[in-house]
Protein backbone atom coordinates (compact mmCIF):
# COMPACT_ATOMS: atom_id res chain seq x y z
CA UNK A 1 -5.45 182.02 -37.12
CA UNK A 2 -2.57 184.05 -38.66
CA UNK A 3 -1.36 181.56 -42.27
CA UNK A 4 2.33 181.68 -42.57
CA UNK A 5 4.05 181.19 -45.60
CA UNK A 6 6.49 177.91 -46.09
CA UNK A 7 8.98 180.45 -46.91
CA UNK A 8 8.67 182.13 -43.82
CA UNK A 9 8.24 179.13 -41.19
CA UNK A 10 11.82 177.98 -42.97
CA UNK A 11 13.00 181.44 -42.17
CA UNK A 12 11.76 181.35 -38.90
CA UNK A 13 13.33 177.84 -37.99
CA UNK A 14 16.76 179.03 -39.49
CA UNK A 15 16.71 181.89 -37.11
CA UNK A 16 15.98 180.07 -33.74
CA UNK A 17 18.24 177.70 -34.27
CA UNK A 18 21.28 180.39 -34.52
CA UNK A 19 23.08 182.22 -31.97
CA UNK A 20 21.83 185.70 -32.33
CA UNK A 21 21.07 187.54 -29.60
CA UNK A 22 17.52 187.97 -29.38
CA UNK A 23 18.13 191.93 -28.91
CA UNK A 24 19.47 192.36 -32.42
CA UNK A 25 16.51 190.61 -34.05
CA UNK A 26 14.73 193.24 -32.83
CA UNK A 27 16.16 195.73 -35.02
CA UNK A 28 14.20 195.82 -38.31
CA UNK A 29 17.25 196.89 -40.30
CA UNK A 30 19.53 194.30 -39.01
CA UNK A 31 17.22 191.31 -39.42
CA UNK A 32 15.90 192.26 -42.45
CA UNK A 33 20.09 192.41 -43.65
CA UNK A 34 20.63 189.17 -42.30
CA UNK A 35 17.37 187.61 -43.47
CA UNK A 36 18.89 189.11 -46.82
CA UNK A 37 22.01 187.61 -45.90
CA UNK A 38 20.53 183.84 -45.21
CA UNK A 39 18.72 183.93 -47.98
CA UNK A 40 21.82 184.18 -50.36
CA UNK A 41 24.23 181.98 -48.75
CA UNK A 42 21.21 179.62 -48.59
CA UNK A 43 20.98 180.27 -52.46
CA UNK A 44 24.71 179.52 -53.15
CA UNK A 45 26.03 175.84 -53.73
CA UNK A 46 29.72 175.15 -52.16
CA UNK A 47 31.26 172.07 -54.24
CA UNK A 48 34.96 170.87 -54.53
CA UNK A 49 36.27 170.32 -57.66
CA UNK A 50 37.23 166.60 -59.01
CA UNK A 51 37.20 167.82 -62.34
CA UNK A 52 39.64 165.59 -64.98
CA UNK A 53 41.80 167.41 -68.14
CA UNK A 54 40.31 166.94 -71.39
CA UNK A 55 42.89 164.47 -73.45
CA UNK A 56 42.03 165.77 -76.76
CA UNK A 57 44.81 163.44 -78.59
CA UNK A 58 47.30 160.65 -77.00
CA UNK A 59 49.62 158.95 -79.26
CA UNK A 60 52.33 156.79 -77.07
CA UNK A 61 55.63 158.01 -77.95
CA UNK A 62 57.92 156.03 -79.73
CA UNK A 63 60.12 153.62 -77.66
CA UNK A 64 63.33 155.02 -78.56
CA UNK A 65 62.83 158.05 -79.87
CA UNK A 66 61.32 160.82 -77.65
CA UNK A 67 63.28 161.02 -74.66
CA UNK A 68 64.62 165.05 -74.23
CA UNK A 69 61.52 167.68 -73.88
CA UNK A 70 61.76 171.34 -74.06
CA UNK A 71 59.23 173.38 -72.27
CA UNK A 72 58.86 176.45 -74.54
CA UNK A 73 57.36 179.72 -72.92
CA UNK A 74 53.74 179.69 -72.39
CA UNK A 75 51.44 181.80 -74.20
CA UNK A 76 48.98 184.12 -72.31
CA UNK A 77 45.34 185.11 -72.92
CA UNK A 78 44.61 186.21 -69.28
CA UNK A 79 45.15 189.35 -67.41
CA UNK A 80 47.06 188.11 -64.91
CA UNK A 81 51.29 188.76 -66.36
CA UNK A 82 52.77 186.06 -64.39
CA UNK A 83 50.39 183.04 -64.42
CA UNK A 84 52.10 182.10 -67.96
CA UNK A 85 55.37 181.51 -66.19
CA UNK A 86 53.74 180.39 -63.16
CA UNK A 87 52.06 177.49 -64.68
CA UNK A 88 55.30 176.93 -66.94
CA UNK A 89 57.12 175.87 -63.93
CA UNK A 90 54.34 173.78 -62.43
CA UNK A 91 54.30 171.56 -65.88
CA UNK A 92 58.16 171.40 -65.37
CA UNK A 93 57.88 169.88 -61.77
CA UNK A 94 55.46 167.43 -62.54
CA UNK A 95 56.75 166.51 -66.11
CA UNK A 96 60.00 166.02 -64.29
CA UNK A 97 58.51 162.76 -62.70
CA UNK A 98 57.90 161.45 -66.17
CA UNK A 99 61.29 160.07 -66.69
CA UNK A 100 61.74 162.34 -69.57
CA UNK A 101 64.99 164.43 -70.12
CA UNK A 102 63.69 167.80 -69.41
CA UNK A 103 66.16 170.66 -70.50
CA UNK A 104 65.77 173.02 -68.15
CA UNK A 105 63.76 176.37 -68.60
CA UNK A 106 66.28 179.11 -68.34
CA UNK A 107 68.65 177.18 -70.53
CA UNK A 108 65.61 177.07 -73.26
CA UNK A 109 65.44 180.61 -72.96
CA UNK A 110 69.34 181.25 -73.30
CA UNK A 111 69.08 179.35 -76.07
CA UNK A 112 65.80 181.28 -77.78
CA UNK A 113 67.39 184.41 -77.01
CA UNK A 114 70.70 183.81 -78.61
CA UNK A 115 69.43 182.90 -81.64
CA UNK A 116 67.28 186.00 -81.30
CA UNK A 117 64.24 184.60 -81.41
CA UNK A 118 61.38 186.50 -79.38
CA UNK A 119 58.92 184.30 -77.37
CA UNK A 120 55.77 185.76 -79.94
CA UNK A 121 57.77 183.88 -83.05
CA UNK A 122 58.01 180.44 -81.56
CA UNK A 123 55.03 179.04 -83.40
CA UNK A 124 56.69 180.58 -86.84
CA UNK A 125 59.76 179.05 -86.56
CA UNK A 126 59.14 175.79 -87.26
CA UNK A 127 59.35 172.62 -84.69
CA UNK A 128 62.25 170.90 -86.71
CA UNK A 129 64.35 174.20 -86.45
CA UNK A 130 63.59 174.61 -82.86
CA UNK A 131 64.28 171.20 -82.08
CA UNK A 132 67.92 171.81 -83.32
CA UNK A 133 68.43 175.06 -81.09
CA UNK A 134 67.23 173.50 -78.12
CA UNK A 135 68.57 169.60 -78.62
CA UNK A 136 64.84 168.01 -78.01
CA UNK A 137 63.20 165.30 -79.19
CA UNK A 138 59.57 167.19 -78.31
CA UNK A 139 58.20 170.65 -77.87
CA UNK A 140 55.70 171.42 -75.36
CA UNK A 141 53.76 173.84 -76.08
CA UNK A 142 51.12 175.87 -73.50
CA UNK A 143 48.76 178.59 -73.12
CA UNK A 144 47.75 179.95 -70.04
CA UNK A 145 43.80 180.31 -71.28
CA UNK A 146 42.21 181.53 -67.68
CA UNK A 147 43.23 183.44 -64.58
CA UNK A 148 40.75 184.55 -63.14
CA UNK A 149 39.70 185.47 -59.11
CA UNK A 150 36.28 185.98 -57.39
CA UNK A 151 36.14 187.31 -54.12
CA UNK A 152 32.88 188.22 -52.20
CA UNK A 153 33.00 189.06 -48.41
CA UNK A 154 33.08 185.40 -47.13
CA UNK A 155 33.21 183.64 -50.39
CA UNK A 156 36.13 183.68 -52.72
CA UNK A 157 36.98 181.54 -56.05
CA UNK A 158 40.32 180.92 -57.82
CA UNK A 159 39.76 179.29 -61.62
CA UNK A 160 43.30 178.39 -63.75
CA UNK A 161 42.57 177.21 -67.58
CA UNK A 162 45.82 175.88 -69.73
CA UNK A 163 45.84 173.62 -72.81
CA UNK A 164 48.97 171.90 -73.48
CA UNK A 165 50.68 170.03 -76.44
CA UNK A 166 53.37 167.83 -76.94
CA UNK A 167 55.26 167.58 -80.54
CA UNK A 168 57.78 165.31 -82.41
CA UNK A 169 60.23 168.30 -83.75
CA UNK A 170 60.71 165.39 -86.57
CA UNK A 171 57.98 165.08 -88.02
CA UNK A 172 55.59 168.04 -86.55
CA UNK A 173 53.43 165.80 -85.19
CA UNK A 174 51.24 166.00 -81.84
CA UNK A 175 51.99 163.48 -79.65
CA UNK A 176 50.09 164.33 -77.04
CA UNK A 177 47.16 167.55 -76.23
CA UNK A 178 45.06 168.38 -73.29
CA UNK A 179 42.93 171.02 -71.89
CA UNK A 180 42.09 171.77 -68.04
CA UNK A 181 40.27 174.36 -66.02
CA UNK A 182 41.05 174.24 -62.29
CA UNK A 183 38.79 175.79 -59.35
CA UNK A 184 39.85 176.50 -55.92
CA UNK A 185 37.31 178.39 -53.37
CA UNK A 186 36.59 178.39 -50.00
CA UNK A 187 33.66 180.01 -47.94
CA UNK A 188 30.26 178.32 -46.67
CA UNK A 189 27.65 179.31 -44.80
CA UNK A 190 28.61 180.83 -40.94
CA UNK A 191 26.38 179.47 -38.79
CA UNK A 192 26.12 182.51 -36.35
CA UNK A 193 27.08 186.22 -37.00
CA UNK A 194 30.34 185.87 -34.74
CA UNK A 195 31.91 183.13 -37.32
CA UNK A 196 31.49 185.93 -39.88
CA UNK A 197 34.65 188.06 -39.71
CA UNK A 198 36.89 184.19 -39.60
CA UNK A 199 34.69 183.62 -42.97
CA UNK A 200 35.65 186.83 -44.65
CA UNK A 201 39.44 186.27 -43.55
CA UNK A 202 39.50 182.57 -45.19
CA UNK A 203 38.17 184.20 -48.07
CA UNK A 204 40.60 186.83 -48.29
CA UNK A 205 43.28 184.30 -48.04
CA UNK A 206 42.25 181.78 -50.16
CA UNK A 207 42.77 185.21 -53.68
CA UNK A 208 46.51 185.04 -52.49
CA UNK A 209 49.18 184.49 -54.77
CA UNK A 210 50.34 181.61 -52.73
CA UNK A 211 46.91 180.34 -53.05
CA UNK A 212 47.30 180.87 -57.35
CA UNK A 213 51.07 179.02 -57.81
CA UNK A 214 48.96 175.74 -55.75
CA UNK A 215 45.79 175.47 -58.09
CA UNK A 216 48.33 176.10 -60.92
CA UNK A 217 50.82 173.24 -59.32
CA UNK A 218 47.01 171.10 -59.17
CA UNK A 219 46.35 172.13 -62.64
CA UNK A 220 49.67 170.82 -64.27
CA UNK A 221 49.41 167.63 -61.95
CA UNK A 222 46.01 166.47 -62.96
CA UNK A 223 47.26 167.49 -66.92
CA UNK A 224 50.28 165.87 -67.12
CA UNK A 225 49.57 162.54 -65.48
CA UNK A 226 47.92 161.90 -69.12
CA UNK A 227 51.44 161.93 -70.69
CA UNK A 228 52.30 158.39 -71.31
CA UNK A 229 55.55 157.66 -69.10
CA UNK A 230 59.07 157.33 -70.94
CA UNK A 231 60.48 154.08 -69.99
CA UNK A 232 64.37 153.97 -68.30
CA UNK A 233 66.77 152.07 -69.71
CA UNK A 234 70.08 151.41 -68.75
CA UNK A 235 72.84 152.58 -70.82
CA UNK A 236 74.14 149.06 -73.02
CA UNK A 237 76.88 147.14 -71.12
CA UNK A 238 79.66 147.00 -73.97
CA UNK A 239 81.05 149.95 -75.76
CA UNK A 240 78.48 151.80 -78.78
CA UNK A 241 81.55 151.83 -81.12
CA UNK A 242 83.02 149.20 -83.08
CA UNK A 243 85.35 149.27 -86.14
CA UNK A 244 84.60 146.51 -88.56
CA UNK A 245 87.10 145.07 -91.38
CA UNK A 246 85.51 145.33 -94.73
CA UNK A 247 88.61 144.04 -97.32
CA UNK A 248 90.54 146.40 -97.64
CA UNK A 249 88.59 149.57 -95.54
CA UNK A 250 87.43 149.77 -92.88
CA UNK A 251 83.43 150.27 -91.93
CA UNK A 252 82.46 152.43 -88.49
CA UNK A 253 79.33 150.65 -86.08
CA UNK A 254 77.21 152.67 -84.00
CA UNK A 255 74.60 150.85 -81.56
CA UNK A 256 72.22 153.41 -80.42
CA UNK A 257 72.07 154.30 -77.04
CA UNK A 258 69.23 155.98 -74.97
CA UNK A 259 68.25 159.45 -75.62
CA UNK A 260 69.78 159.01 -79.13
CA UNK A 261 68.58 160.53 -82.64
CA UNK A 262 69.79 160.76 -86.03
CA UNK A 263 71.01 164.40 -85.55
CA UNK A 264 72.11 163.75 -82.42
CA UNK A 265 74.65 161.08 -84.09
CA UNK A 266 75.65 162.81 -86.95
CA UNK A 267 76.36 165.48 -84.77
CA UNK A 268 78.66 163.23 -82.72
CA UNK A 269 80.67 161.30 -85.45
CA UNK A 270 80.77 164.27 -88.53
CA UNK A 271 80.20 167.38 -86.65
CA UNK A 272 77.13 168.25 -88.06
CA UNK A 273 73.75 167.03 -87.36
CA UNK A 274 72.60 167.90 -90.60
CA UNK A 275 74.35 164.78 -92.14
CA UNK A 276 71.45 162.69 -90.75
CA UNK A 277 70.43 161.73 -93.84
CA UNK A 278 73.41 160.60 -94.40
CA UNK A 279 73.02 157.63 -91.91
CA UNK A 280 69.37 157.04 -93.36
CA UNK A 281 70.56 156.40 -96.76
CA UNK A 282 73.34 153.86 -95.23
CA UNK A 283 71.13 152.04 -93.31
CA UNK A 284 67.97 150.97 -95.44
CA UNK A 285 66.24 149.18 -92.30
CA UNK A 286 65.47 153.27 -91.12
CA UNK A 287 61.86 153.86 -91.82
CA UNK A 288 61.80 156.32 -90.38
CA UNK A 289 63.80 159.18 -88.37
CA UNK A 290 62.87 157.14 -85.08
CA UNK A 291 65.50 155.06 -83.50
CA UNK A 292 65.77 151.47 -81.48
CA UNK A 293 68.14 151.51 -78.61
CA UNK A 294 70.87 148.64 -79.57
CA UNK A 295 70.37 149.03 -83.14
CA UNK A 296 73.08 149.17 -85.39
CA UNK A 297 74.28 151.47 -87.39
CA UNK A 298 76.57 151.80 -89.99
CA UNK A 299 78.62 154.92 -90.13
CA UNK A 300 79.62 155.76 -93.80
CA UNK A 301 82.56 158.01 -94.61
CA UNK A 302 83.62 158.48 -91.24
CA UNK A 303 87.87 157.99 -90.88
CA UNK A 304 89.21 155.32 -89.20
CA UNK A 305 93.00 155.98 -87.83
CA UNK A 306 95.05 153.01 -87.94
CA UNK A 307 97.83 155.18 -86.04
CA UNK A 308 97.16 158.91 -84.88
CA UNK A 309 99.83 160.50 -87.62
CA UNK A 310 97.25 159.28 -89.92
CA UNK A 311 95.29 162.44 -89.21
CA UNK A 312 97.41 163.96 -91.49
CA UNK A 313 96.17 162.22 -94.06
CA UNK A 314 92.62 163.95 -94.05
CA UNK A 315 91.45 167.39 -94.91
CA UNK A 316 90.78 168.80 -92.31
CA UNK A 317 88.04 171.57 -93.89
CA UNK A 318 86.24 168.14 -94.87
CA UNK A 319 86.72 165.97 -91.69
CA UNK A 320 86.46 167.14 -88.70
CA UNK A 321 86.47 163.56 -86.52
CA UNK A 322 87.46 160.25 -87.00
CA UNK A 323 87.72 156.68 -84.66
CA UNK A 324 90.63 155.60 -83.24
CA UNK A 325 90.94 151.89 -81.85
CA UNK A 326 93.16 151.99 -78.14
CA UNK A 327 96.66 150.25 -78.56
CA UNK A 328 98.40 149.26 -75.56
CA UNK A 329 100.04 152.02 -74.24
CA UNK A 330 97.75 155.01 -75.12
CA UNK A 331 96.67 157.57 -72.80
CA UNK A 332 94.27 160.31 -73.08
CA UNK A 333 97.87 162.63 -72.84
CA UNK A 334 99.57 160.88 -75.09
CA UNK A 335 97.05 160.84 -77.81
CA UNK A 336 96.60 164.81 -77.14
CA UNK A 337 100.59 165.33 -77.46
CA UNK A 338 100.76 163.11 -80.83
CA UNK A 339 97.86 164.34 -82.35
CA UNK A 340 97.87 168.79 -80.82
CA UNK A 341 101.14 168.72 -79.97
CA UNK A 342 99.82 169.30 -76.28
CA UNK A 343 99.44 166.84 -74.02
CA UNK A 344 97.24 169.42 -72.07
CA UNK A 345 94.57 169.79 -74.39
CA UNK A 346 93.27 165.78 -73.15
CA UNK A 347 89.86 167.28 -72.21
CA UNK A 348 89.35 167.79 -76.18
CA UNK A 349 89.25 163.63 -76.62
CA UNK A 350 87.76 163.11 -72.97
CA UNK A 351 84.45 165.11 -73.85
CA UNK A 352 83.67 163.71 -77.04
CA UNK A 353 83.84 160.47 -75.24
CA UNK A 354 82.80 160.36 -71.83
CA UNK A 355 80.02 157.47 -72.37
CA UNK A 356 82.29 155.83 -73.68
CA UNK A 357 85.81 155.92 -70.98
CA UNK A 358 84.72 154.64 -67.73
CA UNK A 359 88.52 155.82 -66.39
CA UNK A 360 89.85 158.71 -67.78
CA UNK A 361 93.22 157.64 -66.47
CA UNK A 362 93.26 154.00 -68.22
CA UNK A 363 92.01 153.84 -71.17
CA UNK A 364 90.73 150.27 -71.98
CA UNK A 365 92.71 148.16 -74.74
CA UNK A 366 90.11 148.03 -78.56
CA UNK A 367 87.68 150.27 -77.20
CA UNK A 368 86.96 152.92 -80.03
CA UNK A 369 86.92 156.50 -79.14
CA UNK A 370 86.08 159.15 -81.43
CA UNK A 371 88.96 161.94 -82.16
CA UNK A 372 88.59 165.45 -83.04
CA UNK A 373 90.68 166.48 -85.74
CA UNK A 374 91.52 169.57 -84.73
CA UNK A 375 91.16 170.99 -81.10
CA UNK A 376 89.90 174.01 -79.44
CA UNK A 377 90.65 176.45 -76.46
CA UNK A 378 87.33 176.26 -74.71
CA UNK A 379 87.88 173.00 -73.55
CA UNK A 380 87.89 172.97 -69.59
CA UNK A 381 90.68 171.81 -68.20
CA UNK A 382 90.58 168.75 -65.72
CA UNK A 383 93.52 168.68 -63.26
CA UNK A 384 93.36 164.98 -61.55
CA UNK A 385 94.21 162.85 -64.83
CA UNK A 386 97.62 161.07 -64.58
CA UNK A 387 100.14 161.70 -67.33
């Protein structure tokens, strides 16, 4: 009796329980090619990825304090010239569901560009200085690490790598990093020789850039659901400003609102966010550059007008704003006429305080609003105010 191999009985049960055409067996070169061919496919394991991101550090931001994120151009160390930006816009989507403040992506690079900074000098800059040209609270940071494609007749494979941080422009520190390699293949084993050319077509689809922007879109999902969530809060009910009577002078309250920072403040009330420290010194309960919404502040050396002719009383090269309490009467025009001469030039008063006016046509009786000293001509005009 003729001994037959284990290897070969396998073989042989493999092949009668296909649909080839007895004929073609037959040929030695075509079975031995698909014997060949069997043997590989029967070599190759098919899996689907459930892979996680590797959360290298996670430090829960600070209640109050990060709230606007700017997604800075992502580095790349692949071949592929577009993954970078593709994977970019995937962490944007998804981060978007966060409840952060995202500043969008083209504005970021407006913003880069026009203080003529090239995308390669981003990690010399320094995060504090880039948090002041793009108005965030955090920098993310990315690197598209792998892009790369496998196809093989009827088997194809799609791998994305990115690692990602998240940084306080405070304080420099990470907030948040992760890493993440994500797979997408198809192709398995045809079961006859006809399902052959629908296997090499599914493979040939799956290396499509369509195919690339959804593993990305899968990569920044899985990654970014490790970002702890920013909570919403409503803005506070009464107004942020209040004017309180110290004997003789007069002392100007700030309760901070969301998406509030020192900078963002200083900016706001003295027209320069570099005064921060200012508002530090003044208020000794700061430990730090981190802010609690409906906290107050104290204000110092910001004006208080008693009466709008009282602007002439400061400098203007020193002051540029001051706080103004409503008197019965006032109107966003006739504040503009008194204080530019111009009743036209509202808009200037309007958009320093639009959180604060809920009408621009009635202005509410003791609400504070905060006045620039001087106006400019870039203001856009609104047409629907009453006069």
């Amino acid at each position: 009796m003729k001994h037959i191999a284990p290897e070969s009985a396998n073989l042989k049960i493999m092949f009668n329980h296909c649909y080839i055409p007895r004929v073609l067996l037959k040929t030695p070169i075509i079975k031995r090619n698909l014997t060949l061919l069997f043997l590989a496919l029967s070599s190759c394991n098919y899996y689907q990825e459930f892979s996680q991101p590797e959360i290298t550090k996670s430090l829960a931001p600070k209640e109050s304090h990060i709230r606007t994120i700017a997604i800075l151009p992502f580095k790349n160390q692949t071949d592929n010239e577009e993954i970078s930006t593709i994977l970019r816009e995937a962490v944007f989507r998804n981060l978007s569901l966060k409840g952060y403040d995202l500043i969008k992506l083209k504005q970021i690079d407006q913003r880069l560009k026009m203080a003529s900074y090239h995308t390669k000098e981003i990690n010399i800059i320094g995060n504090y200085k880039l948090g002041r040209i793009l108005e965030a609270d955090a920098l993310m940071y990315g690197t598209a690490t792998k892009c790369s494609k496998l196809f093989s007749v009827i088997y194809s494979r799609i791998t994305i790598g990115a690692e990602l941080e998240l940084v306080d422009t405070f304080d420099s520190k990470t907030i948040w990093k992760a890493n993440h390699e994500e797979l997408t293949h198809s192709g398995t084993p045809p079961m006859s020789p006809f399902s052959i050319p629908e296997k090499i077509f599914e493979s040939s689809i799956n290396v499509r850039d369509k195919v690339i922007g959804d593993t990305a879109n899968k990569l920044a999902e899985k990654i970014v659901k490790g970002i702890p969530e920013c909570e919403i809060y409503e803005v506070l009910p009464d107004y942020s400003i209040e004017i309180e009577d110290v004997g003789n002078s007069k002392v100007v309250h700030y309760k901070v609102q969301p998406n509030d920072t020192l900078f963002k403040i200083a900016r706001k009330f003295y027209g320069q966010g570099s005064m921060w420290k200012n508002i530090k010194d003044a208020n000794d309960d700061i430990q730090s550059t981190s802010l609690k919404i409906g906290y107050d502040l104290v204000l110092p050396g910001v004006p208080v007008l008693t009466n709008i002719n009282d602007t002439k009383l400061y400098d203007k090269d020193n002051y540029t704003k001051a706080v103004y309490k409503v008197k019965w009467g006032d109107s966003l025009y006739n504040i503009a006429s008194e204080l530019y001469h111009d009743g036209r030039k509202w808009p200037v008063i309007y958009e320093e305080n639009k959180g604060e006016i809920e009408d621009m046509n009635e202005l509410t009786v003791g609400q504070a609003l905060i006045i620039p000293l001087s106006s400019y001509h870039n203001s856009t005009p609104i047409t629907h105010i009453i006069e």
